[in-house]
N, C-alpha and C. Protein backbone atom coordinates (compact mmCIF):
# COMPACT_ATOMS: atom_id res chain seq x y z
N UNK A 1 3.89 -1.03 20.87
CA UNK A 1 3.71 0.29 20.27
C UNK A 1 2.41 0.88 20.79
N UNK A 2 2.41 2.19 21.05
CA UNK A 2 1.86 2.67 21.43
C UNK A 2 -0.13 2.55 20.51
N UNK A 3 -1.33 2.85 20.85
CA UNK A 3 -2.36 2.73 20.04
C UNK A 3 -2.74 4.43 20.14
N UNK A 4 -2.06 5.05 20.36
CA UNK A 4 -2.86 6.70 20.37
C UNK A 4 -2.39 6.88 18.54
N UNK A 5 -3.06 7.88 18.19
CA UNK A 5 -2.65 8.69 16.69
C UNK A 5 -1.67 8.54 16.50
N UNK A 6 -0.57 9.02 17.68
CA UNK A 6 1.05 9.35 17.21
C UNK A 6 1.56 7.62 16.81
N UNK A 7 1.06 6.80 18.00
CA UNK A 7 1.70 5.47 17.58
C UNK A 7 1.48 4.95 16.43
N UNK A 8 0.46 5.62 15.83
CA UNK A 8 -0.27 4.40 14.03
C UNK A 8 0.88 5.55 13.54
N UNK A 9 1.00 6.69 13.68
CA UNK A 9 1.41 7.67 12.49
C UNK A 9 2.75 6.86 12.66
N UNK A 10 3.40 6.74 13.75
CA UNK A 10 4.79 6.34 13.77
C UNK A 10 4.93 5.28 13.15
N UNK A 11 3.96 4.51 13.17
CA UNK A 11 3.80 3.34 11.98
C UNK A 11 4.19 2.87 10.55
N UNK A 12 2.85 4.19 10.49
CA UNK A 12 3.10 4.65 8.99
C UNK A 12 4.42 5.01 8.31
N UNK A 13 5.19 5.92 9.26
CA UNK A 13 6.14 6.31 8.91
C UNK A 13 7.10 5.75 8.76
N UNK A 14 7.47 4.81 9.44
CA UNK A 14 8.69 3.87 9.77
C UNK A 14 8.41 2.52 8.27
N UNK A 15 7.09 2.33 8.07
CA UNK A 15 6.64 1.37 7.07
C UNK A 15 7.24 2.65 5.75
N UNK A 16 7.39 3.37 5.57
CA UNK A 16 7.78 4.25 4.30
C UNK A 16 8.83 4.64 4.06
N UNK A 17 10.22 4.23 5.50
CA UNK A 17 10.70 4.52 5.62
C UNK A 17 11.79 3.05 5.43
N UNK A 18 10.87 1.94 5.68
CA UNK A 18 11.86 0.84 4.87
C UNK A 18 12.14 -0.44 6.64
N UNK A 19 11.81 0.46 7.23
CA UNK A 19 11.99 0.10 8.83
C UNK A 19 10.80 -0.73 9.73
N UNK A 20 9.90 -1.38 8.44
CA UNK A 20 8.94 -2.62 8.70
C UNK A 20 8.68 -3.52 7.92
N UNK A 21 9.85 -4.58 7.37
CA UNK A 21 9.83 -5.35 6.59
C UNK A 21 8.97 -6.24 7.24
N UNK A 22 8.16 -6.74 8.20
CA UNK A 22 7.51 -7.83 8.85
C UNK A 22 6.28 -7.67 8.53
N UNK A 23 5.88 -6.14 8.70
CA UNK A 23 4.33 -5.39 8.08
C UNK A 23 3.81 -5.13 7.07
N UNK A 24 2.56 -4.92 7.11
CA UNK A 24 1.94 -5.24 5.74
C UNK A 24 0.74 -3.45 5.92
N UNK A 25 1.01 -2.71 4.57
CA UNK A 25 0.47 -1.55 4.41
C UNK A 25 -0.62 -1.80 3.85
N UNK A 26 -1.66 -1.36 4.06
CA UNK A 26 -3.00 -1.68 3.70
C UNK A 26 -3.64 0.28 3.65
N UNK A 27 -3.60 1.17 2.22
CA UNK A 27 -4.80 2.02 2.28
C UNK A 27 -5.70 1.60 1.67
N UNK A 28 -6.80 2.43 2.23
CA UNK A 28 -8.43 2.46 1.59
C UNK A 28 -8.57 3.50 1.23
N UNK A 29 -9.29 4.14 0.09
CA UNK A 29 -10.08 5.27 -0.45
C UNK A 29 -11.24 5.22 0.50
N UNK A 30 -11.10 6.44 0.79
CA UNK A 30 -12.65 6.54 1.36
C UNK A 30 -13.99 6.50 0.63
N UNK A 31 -13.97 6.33 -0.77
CA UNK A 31 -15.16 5.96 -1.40
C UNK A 31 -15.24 4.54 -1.18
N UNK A 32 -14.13 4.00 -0.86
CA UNK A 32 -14.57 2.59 -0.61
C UNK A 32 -14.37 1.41 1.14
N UNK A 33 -14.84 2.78 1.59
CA UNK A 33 -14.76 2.68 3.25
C UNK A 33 -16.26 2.68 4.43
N UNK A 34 -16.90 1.81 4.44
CA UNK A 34 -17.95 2.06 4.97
C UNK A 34 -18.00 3.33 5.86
N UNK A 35 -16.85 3.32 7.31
CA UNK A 35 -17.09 4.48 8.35
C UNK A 35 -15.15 4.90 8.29
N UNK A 36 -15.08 5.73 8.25
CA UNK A 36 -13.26 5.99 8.17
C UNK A 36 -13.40 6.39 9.88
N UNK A 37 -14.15 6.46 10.18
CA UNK A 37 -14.36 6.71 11.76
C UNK A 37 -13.63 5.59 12.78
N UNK A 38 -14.55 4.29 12.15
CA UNK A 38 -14.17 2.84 12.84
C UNK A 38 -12.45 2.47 12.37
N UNK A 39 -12.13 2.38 11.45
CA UNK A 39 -10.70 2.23 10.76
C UNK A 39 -10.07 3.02 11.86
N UNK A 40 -10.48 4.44 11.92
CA UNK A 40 -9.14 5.43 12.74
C UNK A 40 -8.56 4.80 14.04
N UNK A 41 -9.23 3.51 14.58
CA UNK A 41 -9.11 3.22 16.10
C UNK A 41 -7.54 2.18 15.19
N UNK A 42 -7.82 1.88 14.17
CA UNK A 42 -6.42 0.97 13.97
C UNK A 42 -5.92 1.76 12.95
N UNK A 43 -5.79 2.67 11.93
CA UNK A 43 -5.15 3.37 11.20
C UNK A 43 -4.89 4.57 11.30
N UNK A 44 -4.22 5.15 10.48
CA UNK A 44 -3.98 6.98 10.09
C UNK A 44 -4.63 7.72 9.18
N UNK A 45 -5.72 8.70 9.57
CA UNK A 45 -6.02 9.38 8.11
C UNK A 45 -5.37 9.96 7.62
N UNK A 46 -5.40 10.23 6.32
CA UNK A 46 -4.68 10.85 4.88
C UNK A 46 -5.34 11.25 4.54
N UNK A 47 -5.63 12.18 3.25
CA UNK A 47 -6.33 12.81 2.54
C UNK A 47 -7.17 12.42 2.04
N UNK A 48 -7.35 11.69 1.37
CA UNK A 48 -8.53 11.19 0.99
C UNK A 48 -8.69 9.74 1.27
N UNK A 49 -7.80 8.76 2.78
CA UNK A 49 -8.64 7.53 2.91
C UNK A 49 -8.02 7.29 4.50
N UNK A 50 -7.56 5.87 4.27
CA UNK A 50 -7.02 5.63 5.99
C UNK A 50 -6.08 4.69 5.37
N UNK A 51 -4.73 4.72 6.35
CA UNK A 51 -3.94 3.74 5.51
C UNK A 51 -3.49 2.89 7.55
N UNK A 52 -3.63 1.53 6.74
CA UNK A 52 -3.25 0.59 8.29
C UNK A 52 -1.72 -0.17 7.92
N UNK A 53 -1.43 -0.14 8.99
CA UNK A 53 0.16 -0.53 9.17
C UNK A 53 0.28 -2.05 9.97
N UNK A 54 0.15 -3.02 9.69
CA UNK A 54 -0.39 -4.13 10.56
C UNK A 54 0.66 -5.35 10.26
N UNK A 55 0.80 -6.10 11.65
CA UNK A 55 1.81 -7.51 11.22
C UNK A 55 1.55 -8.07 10.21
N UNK A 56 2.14 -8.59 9.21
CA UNK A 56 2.39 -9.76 8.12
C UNK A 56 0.78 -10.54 8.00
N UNK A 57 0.44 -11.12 8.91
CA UNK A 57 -0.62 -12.43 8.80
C UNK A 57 -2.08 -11.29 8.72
N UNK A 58 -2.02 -10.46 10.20
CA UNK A 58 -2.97 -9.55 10.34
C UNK A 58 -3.22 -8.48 9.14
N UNK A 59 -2.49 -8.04 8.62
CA UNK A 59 -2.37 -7.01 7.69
C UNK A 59 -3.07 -7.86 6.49
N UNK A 60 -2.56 -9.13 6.04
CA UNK A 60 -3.42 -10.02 5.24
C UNK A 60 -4.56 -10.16 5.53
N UNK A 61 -4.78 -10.20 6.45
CA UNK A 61 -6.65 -10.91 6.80
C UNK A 61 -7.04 -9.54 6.81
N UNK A 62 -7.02 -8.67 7.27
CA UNK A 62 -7.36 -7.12 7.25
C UNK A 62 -7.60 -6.88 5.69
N UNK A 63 -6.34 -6.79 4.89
CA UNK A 63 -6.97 -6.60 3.33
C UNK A 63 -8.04 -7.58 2.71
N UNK A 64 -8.07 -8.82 3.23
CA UNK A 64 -9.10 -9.88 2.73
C UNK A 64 -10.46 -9.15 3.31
N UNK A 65 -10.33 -8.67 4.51
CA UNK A 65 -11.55 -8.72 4.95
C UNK A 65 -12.09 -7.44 4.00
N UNK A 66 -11.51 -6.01 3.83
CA UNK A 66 -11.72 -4.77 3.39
C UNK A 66 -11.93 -5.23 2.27
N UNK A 67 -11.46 -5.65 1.34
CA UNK A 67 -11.67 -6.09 -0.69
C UNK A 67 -11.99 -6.80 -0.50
N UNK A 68 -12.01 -7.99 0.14
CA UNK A 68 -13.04 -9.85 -0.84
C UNK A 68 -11.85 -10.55 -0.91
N UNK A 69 -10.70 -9.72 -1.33
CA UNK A 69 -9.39 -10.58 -2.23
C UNK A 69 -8.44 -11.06 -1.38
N UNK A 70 -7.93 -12.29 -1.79
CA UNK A 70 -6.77 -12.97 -1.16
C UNK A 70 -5.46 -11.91 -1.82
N UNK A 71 -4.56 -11.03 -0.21
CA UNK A 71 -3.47 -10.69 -0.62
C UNK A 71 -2.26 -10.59 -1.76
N UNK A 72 -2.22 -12.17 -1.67
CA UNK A 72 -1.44 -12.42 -2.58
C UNK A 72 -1.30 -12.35 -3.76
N UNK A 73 -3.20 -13.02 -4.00
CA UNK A 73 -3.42 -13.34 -5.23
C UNK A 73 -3.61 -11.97 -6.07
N UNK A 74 -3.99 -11.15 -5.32
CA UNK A 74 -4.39 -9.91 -5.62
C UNK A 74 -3.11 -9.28 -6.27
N UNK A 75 -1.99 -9.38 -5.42
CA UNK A 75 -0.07 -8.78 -6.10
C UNK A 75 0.16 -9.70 -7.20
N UNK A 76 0.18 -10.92 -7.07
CA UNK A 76 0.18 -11.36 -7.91
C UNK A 76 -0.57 -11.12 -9.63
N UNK A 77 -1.79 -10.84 -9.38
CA UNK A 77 -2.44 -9.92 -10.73
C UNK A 77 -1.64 -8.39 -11.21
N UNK A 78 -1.72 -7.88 -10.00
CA UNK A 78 -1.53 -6.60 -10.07
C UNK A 78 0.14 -6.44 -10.63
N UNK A 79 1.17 -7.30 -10.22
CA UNK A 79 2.19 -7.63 -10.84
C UNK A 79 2.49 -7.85 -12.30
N UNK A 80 1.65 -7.87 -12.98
CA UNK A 80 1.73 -7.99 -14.56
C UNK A 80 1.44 -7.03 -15.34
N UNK A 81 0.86 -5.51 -14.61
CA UNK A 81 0.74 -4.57 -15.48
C UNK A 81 1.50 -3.05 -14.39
N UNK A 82 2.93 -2.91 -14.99
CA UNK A 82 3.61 -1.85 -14.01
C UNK A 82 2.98 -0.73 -13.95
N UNK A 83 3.21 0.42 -12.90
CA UNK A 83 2.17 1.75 -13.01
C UNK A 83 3.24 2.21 -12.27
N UNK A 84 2.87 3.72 -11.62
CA UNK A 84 3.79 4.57 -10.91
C UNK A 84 2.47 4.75 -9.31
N UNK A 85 3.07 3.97 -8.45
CA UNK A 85 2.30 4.39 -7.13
C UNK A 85 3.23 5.06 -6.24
N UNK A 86 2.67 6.20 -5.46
CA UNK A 86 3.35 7.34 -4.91
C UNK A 86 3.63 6.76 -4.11
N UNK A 87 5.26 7.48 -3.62
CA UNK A 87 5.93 6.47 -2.66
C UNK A 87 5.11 6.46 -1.31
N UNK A 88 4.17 7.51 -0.82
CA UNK A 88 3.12 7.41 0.50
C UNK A 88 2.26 6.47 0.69
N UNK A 89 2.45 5.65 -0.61
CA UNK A 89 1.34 4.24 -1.00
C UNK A 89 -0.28 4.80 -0.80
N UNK A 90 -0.27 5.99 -1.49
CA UNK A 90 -1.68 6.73 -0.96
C UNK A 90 -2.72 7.22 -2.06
N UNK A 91 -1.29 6.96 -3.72
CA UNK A 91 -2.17 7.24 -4.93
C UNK A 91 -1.48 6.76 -5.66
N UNK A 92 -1.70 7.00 -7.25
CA UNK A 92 -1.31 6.68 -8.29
C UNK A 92 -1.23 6.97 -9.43
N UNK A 93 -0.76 6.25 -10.16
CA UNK A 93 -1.58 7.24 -12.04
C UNK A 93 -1.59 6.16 -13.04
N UNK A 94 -2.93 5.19 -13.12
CA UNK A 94 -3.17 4.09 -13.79
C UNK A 94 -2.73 4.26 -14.93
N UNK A 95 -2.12 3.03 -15.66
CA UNK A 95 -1.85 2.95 -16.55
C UNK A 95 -2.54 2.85 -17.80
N UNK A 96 -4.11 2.79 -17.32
CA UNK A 96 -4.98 2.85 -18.37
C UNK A 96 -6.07 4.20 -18.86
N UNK A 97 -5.22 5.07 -17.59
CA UNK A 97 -6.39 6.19 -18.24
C UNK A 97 -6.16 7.32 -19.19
N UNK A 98 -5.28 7.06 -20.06
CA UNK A 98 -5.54 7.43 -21.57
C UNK A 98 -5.97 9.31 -21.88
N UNK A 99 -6.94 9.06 -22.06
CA UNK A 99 -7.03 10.93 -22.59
C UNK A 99 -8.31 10.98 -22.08
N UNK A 100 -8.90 10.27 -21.30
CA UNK A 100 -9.84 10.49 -20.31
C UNK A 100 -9.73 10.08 -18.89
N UNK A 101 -9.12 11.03 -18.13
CA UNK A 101 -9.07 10.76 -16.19
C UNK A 101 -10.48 10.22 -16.12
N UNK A 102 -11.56 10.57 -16.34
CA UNK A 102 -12.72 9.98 -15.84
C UNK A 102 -12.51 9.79 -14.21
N UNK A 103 -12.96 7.91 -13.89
CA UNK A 103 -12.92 7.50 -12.60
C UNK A 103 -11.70 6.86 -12.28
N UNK A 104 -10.41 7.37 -12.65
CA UNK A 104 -9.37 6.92 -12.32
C UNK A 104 -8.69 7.33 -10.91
N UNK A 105 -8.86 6.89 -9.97
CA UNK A 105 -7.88 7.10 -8.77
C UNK A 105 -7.70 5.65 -7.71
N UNK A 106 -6.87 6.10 -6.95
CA UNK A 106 -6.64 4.52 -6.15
C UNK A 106 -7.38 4.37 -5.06
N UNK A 107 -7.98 3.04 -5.17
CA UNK A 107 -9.43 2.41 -4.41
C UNK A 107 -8.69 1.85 -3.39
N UNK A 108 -7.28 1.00 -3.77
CA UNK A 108 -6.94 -0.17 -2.40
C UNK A 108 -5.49 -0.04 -2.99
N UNK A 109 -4.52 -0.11 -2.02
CA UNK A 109 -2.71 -0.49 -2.28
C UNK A 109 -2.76 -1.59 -0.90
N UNK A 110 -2.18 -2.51 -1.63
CA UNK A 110 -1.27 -3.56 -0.34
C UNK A 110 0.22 -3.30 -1.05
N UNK A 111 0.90 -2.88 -0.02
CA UNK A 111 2.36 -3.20 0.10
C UNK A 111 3.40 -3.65 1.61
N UNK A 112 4.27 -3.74 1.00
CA UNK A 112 5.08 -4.61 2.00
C UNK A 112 6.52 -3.95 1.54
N UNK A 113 7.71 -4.44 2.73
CA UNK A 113 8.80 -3.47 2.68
C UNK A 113 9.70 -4.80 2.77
N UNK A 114 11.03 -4.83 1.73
CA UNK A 114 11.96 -5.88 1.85
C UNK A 114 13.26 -4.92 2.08
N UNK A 115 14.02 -5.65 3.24
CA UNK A 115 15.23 -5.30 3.73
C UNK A 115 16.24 -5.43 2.59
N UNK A 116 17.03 -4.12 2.29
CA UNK A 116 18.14 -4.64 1.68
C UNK A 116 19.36 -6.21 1.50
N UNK A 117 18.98 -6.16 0.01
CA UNK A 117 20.14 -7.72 0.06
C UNK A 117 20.69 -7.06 -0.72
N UNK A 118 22.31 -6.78 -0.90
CA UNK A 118 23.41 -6.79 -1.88
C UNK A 118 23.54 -8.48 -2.92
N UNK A 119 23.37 -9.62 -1.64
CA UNK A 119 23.16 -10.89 -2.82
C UNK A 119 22.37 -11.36 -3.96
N UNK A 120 21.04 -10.31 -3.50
CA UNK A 120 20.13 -10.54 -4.83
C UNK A 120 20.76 -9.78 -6.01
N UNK A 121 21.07 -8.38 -5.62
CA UNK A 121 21.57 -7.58 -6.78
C UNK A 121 20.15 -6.68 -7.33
N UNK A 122 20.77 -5.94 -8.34
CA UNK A 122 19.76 -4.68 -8.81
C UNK A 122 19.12 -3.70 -7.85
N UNK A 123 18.28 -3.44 -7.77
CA UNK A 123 17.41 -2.66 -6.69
C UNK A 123 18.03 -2.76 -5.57
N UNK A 124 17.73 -4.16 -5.41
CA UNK A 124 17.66 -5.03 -4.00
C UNK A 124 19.16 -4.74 -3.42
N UNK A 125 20.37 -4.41 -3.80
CA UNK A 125 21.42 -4.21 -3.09
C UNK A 125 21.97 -2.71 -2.98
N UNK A 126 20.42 -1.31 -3.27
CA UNK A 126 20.66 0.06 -3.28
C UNK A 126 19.92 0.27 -1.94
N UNK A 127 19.09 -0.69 -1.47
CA UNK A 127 18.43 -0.23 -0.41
C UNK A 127 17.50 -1.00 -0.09
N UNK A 128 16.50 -0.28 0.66
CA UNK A 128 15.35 -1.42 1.35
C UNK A 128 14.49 -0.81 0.52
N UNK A 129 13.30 -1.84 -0.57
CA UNK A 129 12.59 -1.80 -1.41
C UNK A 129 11.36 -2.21 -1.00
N UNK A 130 9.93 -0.70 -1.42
CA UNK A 130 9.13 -1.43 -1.23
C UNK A 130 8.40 -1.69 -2.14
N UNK A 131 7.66 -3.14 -2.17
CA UNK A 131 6.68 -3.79 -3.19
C UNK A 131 5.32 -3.33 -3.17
N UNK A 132 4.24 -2.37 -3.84
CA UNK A 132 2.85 -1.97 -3.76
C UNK A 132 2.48 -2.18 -5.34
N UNK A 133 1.08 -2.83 -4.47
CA UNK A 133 0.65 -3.06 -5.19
C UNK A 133 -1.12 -2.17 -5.45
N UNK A 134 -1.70 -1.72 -6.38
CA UNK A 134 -3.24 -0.69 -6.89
C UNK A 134 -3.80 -1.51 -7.73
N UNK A 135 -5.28 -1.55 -6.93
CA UNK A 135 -6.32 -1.39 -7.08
C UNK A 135 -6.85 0.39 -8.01
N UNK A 136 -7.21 0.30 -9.13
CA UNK A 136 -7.83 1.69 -9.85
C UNK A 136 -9.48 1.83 -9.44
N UNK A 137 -9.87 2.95 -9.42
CA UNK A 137 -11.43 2.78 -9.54
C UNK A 137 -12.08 2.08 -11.06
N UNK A 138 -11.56 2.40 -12.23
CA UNK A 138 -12.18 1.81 -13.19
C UNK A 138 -11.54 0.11 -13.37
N UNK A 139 -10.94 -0.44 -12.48
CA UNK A 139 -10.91 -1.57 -12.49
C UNK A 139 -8.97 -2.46 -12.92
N UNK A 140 -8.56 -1.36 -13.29
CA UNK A 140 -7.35 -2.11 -13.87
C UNK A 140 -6.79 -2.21 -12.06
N UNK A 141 -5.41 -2.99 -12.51
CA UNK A 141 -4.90 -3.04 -11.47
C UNK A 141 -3.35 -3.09 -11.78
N UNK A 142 -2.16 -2.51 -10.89
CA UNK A 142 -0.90 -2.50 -11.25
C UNK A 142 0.19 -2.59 -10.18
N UNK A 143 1.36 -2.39 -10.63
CA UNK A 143 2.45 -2.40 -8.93
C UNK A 143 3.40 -1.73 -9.19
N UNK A 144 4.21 -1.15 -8.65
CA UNK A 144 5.01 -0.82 -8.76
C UNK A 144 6.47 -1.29 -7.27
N UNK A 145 7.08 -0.89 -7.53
CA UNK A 145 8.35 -0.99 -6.33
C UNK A 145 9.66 0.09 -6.72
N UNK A 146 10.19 0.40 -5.64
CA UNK A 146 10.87 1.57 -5.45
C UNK A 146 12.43 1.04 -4.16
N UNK A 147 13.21 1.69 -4.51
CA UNK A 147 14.22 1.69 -3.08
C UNK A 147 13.34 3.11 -2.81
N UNK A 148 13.98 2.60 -0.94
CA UNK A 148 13.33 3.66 0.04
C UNK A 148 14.54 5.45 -0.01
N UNK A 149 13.93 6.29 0.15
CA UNK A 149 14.34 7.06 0.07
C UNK A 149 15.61 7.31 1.72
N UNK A 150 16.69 7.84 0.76
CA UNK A 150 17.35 8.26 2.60
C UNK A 150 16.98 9.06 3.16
């Protein structure tokens, strides 16, 4: 794949589109981005961060390196309290911010894209589903998952 703009965007796109189950989506908020400058040579900017589109193993060590946190362990937390993350994996609307927005917006999403199975059933046999998981600025954390849109 190509490394110019168009090739990350095509990235991006194809990862949202259900058509990179092998890859691993990694955005950053730019409040929590040292240079969004250095990122752009491997990601896409968005509105308010950079989101990277990267193989399975790489895309892991990439989010370890950006947060501190082990991938997994990180979905794994974030798996126990559901939220609504936008299908662009680019924001959210925490489940804890109540009747004060304050510092609520999304700091970090890891997600990943699973190929349709009809054998699992539910979701999993309407389409190709993806799993994301948020990071909030005030600290909670949540996931959500979706079938991909046609």
């Amino acid at each position: 794949m190509s490394e110019d703009g168009e090739g990350k965007s095509a990235l991006y796109d194809g990862f949202l589109r259900g058509e990179r189950p092998d890859d691993i989506l990694i955005y950053l908020h730019e409040e929590g981005v040292g240079s969004i400058d250095d990122l752009l040579e491997i990601g896409t900017r968005v509105e308010d961060g950079v989101v990277l589109v990267l193989p399975g193993d790489d895309g892991k060590a990439a989010f370890e390196s950006a947060t501190g946190l082990d991938a997994m362990d990180f979905a794994g937390q974030a798996m126990q309290t559901d939220g609504d993350i936008a299908d662009d994996c680019t924001s959210g609307s925490c489940p804890d911010v109540g009747d004060d927005p304050g510092d609520h917006y999304v700091k970090f999403v890891f997600a990943f894209a699973e190929e349709q199975n009809e054998a699992v059933g539910g979701i999993y046999a309407e389409g190709d589903v993806v799993h994301a998981y948020a990071a909030c600025a005030c600290g909670t954390t949540y996931s959500d998952k979706w079938v991909v849109a046609e």
